[in-house]
PDB file of N, CA and C in Angstrom:
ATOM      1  N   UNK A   1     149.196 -34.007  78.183  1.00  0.00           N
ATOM      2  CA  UNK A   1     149.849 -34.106  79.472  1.00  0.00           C
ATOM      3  C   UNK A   1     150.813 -35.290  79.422  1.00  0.00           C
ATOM      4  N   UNK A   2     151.861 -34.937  79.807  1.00  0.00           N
ATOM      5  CA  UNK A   2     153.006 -35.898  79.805  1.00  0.00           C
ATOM      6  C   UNK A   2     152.458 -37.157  80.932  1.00  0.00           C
ATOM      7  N   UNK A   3     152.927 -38.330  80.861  1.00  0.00           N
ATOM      8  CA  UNK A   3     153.382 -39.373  81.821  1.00  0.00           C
ATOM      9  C   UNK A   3     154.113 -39.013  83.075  1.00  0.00           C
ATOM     10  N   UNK A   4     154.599 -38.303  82.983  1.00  0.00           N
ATOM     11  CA  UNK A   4     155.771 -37.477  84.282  1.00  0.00           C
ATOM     12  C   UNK A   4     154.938 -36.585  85.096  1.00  0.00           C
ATOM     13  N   UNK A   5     154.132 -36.018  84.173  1.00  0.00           N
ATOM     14  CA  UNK A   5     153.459 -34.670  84.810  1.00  0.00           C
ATOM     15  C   UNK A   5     152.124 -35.429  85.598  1.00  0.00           C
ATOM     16  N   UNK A   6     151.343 -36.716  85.221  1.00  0.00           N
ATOM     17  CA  UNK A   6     150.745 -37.447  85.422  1.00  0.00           C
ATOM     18  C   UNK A   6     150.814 -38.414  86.622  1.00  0.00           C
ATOM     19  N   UNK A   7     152.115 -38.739  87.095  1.00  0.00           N
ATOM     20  CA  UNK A   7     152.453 -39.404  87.684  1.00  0.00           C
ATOM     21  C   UNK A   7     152.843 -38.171  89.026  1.00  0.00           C
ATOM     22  N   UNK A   8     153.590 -37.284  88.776  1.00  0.00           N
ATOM     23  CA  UNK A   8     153.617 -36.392  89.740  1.00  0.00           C
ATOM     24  C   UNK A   8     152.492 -35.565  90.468  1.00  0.00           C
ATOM     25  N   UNK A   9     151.038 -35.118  89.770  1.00  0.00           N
ATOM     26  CA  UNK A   9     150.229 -35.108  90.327  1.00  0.00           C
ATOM     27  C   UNK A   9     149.124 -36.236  91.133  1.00  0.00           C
ATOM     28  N   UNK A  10     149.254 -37.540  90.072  1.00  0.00           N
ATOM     29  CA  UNK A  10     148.301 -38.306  91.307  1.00  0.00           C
ATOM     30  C   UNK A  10     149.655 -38.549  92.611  1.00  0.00           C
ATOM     31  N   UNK A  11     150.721 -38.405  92.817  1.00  0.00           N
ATOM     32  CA  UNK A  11     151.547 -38.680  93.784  1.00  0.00           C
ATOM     33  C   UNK A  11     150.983 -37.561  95.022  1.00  0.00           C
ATOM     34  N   UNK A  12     151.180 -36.290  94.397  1.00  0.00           N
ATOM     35  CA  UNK A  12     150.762 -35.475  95.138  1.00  0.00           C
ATOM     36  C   UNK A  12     149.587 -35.448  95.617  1.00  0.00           C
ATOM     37  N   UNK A  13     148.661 -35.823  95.494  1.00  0.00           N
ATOM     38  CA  UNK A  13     146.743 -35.738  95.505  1.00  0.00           C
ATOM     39  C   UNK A  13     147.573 -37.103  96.433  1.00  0.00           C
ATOM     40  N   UNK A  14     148.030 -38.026  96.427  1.00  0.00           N
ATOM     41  CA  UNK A  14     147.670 -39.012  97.566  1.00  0.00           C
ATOM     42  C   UNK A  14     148.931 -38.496  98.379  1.00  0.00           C
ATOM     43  N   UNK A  15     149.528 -37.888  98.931  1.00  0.00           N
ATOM     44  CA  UNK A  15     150.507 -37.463  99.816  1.00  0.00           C
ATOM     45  C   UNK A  15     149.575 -36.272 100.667  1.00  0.00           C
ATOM     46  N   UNK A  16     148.746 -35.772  99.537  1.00  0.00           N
ATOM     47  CA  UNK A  16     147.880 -34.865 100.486  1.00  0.00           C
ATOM     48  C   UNK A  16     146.443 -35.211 101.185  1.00  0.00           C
ATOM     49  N   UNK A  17     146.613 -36.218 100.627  1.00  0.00           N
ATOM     50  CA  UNK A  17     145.474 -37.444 101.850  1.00  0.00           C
ATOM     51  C   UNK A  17     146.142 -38.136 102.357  1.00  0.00           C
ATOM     52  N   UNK A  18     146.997 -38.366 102.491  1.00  0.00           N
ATOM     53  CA  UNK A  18     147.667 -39.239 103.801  1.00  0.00           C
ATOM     54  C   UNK A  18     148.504 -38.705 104.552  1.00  0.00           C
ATOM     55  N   UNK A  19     148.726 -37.847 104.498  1.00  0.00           N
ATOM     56  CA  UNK A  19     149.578 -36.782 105.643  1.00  0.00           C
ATOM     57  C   UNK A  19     148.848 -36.422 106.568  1.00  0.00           C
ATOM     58  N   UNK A  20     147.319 -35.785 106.599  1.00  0.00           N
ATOM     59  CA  UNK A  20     146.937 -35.736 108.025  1.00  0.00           C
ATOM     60  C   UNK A  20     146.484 -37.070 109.089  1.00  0.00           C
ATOM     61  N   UNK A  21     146.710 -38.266 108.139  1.00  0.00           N
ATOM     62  CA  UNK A  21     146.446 -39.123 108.319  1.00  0.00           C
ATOM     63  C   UNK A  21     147.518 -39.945 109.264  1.00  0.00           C
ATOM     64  N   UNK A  22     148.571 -39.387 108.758  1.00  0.00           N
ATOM     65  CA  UNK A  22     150.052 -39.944 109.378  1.00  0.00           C
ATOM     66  C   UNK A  22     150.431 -38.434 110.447  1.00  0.00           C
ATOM     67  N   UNK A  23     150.263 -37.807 110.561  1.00  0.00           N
ATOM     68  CA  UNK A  23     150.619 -36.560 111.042  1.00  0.00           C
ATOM     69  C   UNK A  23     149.766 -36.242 112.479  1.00  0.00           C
ATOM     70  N   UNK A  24     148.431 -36.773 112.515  1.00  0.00           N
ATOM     71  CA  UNK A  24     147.378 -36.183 113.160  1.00  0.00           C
ATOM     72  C   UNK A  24     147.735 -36.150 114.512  1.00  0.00           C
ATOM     73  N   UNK A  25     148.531 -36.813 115.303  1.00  0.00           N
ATOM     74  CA  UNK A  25     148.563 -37.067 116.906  1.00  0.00           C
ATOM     75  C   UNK A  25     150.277 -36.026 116.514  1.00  0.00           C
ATOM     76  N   UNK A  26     150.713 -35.985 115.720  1.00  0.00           N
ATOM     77  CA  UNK A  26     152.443 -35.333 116.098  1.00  0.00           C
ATOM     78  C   UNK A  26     152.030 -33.586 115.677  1.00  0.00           C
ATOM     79  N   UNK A  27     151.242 -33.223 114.871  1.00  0.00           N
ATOM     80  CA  UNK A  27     150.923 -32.022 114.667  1.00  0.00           C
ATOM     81  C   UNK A  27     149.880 -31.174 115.253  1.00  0.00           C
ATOM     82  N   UNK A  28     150.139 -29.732 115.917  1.00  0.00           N
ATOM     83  CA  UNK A  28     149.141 -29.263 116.698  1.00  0.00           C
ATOM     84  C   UNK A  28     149.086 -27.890 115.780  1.00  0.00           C
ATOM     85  N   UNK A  29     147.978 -27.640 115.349  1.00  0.00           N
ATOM     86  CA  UNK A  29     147.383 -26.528 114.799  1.00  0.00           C
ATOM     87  C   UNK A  29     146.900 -25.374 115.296  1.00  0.00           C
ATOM     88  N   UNK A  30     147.333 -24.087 115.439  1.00  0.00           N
ATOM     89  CA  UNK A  30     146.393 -22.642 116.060  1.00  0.00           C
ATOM     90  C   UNK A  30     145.161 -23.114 115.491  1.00  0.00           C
ATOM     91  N   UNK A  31     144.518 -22.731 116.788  1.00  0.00           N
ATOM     92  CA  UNK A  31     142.930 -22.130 116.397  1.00  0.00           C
ATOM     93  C   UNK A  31     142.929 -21.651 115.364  1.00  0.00           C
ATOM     94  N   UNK A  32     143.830 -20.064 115.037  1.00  0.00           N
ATOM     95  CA  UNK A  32     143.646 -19.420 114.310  1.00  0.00           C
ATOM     96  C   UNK A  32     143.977 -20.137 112.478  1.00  0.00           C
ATOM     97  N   UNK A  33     144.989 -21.168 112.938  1.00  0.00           N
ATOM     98  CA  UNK A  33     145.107 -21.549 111.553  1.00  0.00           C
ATOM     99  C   UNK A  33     144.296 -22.326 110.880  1.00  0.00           C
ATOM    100  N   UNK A  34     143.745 -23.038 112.127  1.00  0.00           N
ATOM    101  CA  UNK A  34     142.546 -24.294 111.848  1.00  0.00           C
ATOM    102  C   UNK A  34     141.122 -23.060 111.142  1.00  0.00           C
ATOM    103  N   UNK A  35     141.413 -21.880 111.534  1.00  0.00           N
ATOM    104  CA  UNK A  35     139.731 -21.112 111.023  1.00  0.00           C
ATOM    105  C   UNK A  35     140.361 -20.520 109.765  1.00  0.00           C
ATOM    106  N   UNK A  36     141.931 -20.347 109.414  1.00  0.00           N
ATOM    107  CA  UNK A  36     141.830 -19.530 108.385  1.00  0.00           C
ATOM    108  C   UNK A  36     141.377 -21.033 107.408  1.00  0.00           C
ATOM    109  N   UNK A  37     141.984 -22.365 107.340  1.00  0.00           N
ATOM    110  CA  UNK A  37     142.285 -23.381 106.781  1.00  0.00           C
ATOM    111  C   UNK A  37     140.408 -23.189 106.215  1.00  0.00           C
ATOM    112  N   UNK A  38     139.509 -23.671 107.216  1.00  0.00           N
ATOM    113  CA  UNK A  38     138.052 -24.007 107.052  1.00  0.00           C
ATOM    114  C   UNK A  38     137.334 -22.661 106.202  1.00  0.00           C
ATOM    115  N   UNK A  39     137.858 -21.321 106.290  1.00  0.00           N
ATOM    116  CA  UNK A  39     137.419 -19.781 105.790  1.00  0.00           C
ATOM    117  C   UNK A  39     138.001 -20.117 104.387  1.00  0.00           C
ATOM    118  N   UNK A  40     139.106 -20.531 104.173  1.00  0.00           N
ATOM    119  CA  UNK A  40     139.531 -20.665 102.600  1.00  0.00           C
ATOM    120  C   UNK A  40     139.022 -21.652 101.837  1.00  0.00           C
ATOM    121  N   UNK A  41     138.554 -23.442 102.436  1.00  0.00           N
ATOM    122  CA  UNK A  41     137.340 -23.905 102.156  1.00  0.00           C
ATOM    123  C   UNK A  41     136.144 -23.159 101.413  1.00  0.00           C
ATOM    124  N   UNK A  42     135.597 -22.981 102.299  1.00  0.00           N
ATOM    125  CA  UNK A  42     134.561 -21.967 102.165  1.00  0.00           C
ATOM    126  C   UNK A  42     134.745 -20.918 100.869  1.00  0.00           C
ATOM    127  N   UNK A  43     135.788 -20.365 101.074  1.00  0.00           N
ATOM    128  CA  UNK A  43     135.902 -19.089  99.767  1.00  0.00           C
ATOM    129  C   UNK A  43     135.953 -20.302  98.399  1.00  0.00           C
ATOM    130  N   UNK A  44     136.989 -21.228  98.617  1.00  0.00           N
ATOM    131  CA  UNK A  44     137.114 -22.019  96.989  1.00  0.00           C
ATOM    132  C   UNK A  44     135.847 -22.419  96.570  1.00  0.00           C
ATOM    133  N   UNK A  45     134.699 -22.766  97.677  1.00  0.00           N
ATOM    134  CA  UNK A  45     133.415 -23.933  97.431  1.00  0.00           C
ATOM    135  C   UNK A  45     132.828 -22.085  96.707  1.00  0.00           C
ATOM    136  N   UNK A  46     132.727 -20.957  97.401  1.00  0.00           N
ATOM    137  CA  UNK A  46     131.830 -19.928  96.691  1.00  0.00           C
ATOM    138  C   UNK A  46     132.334 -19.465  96.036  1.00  0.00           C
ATOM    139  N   UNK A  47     133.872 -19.585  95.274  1.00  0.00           N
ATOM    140  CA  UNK A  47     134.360 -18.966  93.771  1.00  0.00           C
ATOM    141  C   UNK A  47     133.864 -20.145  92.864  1.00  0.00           C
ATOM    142  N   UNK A  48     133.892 -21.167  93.308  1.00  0.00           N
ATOM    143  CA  UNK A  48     133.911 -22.668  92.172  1.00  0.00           C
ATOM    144  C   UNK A  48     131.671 -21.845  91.893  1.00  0.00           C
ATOM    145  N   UNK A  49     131.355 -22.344  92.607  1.00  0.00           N
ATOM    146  CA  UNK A  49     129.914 -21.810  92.967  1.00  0.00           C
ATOM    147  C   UNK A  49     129.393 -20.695  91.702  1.00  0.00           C
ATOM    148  N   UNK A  50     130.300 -19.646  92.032  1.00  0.00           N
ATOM    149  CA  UNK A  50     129.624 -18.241  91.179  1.00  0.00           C
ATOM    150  C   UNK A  50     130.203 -18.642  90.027  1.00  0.00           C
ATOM    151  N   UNK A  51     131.943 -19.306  89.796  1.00  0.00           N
ATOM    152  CA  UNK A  51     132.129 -19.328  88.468  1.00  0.00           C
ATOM    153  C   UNK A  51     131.212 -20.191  87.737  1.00  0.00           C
ATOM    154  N   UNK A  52     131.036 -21.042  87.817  1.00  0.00           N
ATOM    155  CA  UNK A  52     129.780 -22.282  87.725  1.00  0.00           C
ATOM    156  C   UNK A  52     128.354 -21.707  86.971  1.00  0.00           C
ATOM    157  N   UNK A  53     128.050 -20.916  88.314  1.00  0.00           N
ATOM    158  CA  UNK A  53     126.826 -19.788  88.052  1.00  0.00           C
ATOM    159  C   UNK A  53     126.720 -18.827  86.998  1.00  0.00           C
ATOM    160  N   UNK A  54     127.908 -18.117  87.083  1.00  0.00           N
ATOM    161  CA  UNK A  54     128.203 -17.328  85.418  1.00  0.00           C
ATOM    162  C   UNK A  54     128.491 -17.287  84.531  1.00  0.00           C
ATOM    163  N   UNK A  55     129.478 -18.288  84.577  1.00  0.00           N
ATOM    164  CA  UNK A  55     130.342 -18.449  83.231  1.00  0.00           C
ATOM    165  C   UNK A  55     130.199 -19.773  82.944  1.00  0.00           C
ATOM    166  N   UNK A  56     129.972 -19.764  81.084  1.00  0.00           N
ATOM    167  CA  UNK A  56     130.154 -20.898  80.855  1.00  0.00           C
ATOM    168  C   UNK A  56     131.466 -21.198  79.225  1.00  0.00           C
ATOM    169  N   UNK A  57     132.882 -21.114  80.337  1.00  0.00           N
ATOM    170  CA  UNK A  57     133.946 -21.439  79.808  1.00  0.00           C
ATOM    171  C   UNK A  57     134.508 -19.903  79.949  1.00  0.00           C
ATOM    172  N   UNK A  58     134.710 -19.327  78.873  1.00  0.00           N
ATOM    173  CA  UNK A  58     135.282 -17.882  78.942  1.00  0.00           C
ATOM    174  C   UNK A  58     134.067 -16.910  79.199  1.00  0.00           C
ATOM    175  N   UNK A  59     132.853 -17.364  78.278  1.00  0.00           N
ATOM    176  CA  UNK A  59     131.726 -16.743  78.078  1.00  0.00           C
ATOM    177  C   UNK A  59     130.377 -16.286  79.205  1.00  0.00           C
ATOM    178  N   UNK A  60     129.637 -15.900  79.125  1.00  0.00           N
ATOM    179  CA  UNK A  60     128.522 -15.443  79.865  1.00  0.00           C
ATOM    180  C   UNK A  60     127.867 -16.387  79.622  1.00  0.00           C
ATOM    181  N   UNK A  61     127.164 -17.135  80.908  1.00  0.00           N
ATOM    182  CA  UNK A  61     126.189 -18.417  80.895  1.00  0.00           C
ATOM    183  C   UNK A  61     124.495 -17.814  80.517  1.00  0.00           C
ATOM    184  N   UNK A  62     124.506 -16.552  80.189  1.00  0.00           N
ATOM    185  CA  UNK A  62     123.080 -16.301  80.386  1.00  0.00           C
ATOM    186  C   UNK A  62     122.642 -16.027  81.351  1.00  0.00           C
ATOM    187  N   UNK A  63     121.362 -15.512  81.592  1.00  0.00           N
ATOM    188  CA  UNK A  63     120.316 -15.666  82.206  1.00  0.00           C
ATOM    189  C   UNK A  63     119.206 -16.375  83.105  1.00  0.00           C
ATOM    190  N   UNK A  64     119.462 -17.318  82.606  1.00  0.00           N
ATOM    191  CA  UNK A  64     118.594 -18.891  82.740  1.00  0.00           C
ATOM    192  C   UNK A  64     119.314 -19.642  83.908  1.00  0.00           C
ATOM    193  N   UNK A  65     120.568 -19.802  83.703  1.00  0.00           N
ATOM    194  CA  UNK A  65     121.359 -20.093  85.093  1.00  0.00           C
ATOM    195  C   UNK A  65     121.308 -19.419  86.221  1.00  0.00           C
ATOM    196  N   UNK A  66     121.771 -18.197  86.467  1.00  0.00           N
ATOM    197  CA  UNK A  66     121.659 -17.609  87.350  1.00  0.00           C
ATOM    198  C   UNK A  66     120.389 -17.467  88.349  1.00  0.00           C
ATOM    199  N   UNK A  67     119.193 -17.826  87.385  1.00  0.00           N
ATOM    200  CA  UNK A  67     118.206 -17.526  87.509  1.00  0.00           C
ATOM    201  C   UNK A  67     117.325 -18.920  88.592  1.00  0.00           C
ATOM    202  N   UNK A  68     118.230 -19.997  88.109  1.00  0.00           N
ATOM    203  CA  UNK A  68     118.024 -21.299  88.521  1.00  0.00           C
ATOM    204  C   UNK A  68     118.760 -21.483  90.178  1.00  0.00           C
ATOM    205  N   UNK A  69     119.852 -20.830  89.840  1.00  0.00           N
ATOM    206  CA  UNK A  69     120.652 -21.109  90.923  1.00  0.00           C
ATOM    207  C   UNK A  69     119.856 -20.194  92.481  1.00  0.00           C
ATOM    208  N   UNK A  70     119.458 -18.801  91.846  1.00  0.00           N
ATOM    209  CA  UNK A  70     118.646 -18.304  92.806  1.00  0.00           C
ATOM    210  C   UNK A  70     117.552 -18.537  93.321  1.00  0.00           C
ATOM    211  N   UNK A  71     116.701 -19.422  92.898  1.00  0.00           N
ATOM    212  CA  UNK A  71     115.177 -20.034  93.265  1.00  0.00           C
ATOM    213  C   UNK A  71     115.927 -21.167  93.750  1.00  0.00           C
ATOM    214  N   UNK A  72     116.877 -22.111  93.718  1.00  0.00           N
ATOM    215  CA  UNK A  72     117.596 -23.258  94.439  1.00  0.00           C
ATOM    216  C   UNK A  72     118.415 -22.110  95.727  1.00  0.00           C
ATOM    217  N   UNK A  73     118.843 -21.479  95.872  1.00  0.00           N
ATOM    218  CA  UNK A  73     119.278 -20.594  97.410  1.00  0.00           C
ATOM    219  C   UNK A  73     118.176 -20.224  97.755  1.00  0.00           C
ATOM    220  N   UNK A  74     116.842 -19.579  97.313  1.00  0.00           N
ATOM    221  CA  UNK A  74     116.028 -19.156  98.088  1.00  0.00           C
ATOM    222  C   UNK A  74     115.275 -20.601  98.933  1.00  0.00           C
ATOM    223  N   UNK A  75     115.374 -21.807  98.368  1.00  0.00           N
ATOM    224  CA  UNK A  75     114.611 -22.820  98.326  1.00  0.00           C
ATOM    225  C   UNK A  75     115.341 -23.825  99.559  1.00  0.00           C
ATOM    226  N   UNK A  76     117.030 -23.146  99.548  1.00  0.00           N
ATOM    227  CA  UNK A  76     117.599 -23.885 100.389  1.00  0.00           C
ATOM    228  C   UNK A  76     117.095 -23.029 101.218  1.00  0.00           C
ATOM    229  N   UNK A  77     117.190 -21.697 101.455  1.00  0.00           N
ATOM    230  CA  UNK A  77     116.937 -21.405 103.050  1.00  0.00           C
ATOM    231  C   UNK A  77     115.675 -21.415 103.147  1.00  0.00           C
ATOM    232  N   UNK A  78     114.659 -21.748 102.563  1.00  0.00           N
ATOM    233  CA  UNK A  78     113.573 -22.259 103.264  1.00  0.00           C
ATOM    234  C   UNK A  78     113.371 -23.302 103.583  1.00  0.00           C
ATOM    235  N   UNK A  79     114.838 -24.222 103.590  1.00  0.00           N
ATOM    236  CA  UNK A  79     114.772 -25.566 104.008  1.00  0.00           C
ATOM    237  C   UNK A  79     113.573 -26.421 103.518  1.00  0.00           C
ATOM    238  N   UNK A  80     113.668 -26.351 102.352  1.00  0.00           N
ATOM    239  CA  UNK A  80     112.727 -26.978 100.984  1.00  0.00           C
ATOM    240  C   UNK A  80     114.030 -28.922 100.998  1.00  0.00           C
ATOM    241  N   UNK A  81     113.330 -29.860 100.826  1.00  0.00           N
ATOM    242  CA  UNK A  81     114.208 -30.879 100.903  1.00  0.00           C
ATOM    243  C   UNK A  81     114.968 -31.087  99.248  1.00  0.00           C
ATOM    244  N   UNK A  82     115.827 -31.358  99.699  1.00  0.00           N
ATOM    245  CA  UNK A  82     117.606 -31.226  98.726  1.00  0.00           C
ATOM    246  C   UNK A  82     116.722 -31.336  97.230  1.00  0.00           C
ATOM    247  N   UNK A  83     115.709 -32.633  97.287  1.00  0.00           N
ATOM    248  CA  UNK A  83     115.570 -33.226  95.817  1.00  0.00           C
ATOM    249  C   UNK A  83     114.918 -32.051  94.713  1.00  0.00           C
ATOM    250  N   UNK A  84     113.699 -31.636  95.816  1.00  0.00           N
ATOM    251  CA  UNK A  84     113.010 -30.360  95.271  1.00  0.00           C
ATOM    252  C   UNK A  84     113.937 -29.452  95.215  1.00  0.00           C
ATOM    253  N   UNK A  85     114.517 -28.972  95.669  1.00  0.00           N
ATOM    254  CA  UNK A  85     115.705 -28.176  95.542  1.00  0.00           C
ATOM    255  C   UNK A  85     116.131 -28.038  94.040  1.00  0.00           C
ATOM    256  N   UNK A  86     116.644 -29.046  93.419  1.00  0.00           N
ATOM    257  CA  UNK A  86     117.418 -29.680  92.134  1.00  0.00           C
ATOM    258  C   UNK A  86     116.051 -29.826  91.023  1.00  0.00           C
ATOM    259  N   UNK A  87     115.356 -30.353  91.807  1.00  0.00           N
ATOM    260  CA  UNK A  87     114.308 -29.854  90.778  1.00  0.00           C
ATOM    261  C   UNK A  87     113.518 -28.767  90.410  1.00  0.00           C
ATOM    262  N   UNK A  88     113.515 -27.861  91.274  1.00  0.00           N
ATOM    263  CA  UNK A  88     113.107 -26.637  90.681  1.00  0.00           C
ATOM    264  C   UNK A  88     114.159 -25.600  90.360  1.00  0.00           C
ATOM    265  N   UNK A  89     115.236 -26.033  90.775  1.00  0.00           N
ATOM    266  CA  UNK A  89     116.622 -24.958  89.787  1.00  0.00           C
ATOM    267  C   UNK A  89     116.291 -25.653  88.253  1.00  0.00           C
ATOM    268  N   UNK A  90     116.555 -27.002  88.308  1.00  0.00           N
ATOM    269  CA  UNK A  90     116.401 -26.964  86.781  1.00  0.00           C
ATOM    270  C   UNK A  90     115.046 -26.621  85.849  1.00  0.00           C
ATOM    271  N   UNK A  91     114.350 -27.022  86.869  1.00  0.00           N
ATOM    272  CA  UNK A  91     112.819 -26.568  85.888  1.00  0.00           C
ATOM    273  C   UNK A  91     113.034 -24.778  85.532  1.00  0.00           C
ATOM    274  N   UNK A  92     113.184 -24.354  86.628  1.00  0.00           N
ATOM    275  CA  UNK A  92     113.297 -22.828  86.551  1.00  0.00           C
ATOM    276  C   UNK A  92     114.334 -22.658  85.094  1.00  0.00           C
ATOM    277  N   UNK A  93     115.381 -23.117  85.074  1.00  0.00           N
ATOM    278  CA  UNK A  93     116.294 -22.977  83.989  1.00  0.00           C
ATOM    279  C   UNK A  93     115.578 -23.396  82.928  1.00  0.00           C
ATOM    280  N   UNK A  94     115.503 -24.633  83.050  1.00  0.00           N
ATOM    281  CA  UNK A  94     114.790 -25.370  81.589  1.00  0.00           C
ATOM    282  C   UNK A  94     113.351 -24.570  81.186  1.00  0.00           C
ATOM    283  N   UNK A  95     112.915 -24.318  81.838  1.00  0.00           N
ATOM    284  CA  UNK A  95     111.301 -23.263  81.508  1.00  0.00           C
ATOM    285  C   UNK A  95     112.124 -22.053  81.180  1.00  0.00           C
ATOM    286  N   UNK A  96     113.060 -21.368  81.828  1.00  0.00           N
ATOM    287  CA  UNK A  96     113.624 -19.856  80.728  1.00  0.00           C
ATOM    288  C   UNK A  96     113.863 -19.865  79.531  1.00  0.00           C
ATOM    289  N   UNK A  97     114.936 -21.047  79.594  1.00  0.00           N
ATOM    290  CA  UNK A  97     115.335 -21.489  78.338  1.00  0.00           C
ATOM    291  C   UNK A  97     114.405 -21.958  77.518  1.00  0.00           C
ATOM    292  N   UNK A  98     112.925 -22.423  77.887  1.00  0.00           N
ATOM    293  CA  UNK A  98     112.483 -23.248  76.906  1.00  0.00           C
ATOM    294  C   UNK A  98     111.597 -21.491  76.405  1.00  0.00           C
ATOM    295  N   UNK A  99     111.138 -20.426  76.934  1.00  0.00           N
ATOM    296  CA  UNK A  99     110.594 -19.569  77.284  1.00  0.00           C
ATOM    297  C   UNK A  99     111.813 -18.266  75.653  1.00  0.00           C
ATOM    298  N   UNK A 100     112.937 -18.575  75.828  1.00  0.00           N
ATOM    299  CA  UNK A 100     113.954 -17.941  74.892  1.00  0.00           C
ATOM    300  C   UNK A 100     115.180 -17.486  75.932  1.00  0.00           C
ATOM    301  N   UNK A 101     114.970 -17.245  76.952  1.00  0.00           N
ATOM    302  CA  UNK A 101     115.592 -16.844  77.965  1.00  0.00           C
ATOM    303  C   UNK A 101     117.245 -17.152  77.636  1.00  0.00           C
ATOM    304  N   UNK A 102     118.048 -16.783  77.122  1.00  0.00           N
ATOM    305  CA  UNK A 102     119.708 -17.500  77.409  1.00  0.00           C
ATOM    306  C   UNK A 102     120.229 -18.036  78.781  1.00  0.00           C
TER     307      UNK A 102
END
């Protein structure tokens, strides 16, 4: 990565934190744009999420992940506290894997 190309993205990453910052009382937002804005949130956090979950790089993460990630969602909605949470996705993973599981 060039110096140029370097310099033009951290510029940008701080222009896009300080604009609503400088903007907030002169700019008025639709409802509707303020829900699409928070709905596309949402979609990037559950593509980043599944890609995460499946893939690891180009490839198929296995078994063992997926597998982790679903006993950590079932665990969140039983409102199980965060730590246990993290610890039984990975045990679940690390016991497949230790088990042969990919």
């Amino acid at each position: 990565m060039t110096w140029t190309a370097l310099i033009v993205l951290a510029a940008g990453t701080y222009l896009m934190r300080l604009l609503p910052l400088l903007l907030h009382d002169r700019l008025e937002l639709s409802a509707r744009t303020v829900r699409f804005v928070e709905l596309g949130a949402v979609a990037l956090l559950v593509a980043l999420a599944a890609t995460g979950t499946w893939f690891e790089g180009a490839e198929f993460a296995g078994w063992a992940r997926p597998a982790g990630v679903a006993v950590a969602a079932v665990a969140v909605w039983r409102r199980v506290p965060f730590v246990l949470v993290v610890v039984l996705a990975a045990g679940t993973t690390a016991g497949l894997r230790l088990l042969g599981v990919a």
